[in-house]
Protein backbone atom coordinates (compact mmCIF):
# COMPACT_ATOMS: atom_id res chain seq x y z
CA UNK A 1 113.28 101.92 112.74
CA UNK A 2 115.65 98.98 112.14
CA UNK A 3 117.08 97.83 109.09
CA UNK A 4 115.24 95.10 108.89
CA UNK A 5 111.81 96.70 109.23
CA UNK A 6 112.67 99.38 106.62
CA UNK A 7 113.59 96.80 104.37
CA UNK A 8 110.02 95.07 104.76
CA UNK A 9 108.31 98.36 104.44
CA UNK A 10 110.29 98.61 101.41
CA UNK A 11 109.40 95.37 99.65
CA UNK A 12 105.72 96.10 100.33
CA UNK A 13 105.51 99.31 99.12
CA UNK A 14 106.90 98.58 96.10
CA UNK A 15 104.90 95.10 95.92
CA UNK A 16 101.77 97.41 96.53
CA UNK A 17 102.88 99.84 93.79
CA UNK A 18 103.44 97.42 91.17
CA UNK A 19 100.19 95.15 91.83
CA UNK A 20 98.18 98.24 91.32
CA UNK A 21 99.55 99.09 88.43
CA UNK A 22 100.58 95.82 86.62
CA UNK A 23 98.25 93.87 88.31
CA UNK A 24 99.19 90.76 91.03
CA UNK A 25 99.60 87.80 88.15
CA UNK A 26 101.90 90.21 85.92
CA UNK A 27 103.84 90.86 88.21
CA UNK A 28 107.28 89.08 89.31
CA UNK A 29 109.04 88.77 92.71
CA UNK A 30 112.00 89.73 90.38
CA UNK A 31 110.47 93.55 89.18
CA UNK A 32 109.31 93.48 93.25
CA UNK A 33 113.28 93.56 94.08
CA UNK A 34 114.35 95.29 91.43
CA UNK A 35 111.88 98.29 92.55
CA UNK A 36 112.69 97.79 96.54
CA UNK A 37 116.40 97.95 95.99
CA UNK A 38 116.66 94.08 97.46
CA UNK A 39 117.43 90.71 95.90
CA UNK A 40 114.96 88.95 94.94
CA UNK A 41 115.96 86.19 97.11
CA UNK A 42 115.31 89.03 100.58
CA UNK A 43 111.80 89.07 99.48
CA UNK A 44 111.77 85.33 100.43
CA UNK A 45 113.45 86.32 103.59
CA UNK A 46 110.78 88.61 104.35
CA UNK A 47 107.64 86.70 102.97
CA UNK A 48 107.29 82.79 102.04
CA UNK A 49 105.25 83.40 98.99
CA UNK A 50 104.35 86.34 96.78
CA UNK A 51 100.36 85.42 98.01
CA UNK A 52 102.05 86.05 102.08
CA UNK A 53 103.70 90.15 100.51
CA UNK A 54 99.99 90.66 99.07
CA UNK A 55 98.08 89.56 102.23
CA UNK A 56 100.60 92.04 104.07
CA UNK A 57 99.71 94.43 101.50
CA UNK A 58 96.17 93.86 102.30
CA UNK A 59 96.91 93.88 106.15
CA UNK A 60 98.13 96.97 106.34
CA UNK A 61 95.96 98.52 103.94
CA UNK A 62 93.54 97.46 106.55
CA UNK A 63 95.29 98.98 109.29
CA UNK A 64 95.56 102.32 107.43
CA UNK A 65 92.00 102.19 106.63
CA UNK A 66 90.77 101.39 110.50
CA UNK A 67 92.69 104.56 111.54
CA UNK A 68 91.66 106.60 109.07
CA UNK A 69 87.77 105.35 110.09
CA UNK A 70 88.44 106.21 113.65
CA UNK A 71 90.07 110.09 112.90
CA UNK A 72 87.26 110.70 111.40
CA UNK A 73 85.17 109.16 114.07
CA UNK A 74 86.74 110.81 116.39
CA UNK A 75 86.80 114.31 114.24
CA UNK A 76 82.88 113.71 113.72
CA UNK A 77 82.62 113.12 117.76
CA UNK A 78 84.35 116.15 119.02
CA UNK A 79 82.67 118.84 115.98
CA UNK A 80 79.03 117.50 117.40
CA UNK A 81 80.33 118.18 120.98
CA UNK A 82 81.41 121.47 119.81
CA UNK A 83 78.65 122.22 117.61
CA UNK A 84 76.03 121.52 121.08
C-alpha cells in the first residue's frame, strides 16, 4: 500500500472514530489531524470538505457492509448445499 493511500485510510479512520463518538458537528478537521498523525491542511489534500471525509466514511462503510452481506450469503448458500 502506498503512502498516500495509508495516509487516506488514516484520516478516515480517525474521522470515523471521532464522528461516532463526538458526533459530525463537534467535531473539527483540526482533532481529525491531530488523531491521524497529519496536518490539518493533508486532510484538504485528501478530501475538499469535511461533508466529502464523511461521505467516504459512509462509502466504505458501505463497501464493508456489501461484503459482509455476501459472506454470509455465500456461507448460508454452501451450509444448505451441504445440509441436502
Amino acid at each position: 500500500m502506498k503512502k498516500s493511500e495509508r495516509t487516506r485510510n488514516s484520516i478516515v479512520e480517525a474521522a470515523a472514530i471521532l464522528f461516532s463518538e463526538k458526533g459530525y458537528e463537534a467535531t473539527s478537521t483540526k482533532e481529525i489531524a491531530l488523531a491521524s498523525g497529519v496536518s490539518e491542511a493533508s486532510i484538504f489534500k485528501y478530501f475538499i470538505t469535511k461533508e466529502s471525509l464523511f461521505k467516504a466514511i459512509i462509502s466504505s462503510l458501505l463497501e464493508m457492509l456489501k461484503s459482509f452481506s455476501y459472506q454470509s450469503l455465500h456461507a448460508d448458500v454452501i451450509l444448505n448445499i451441504k445440509e441436502k
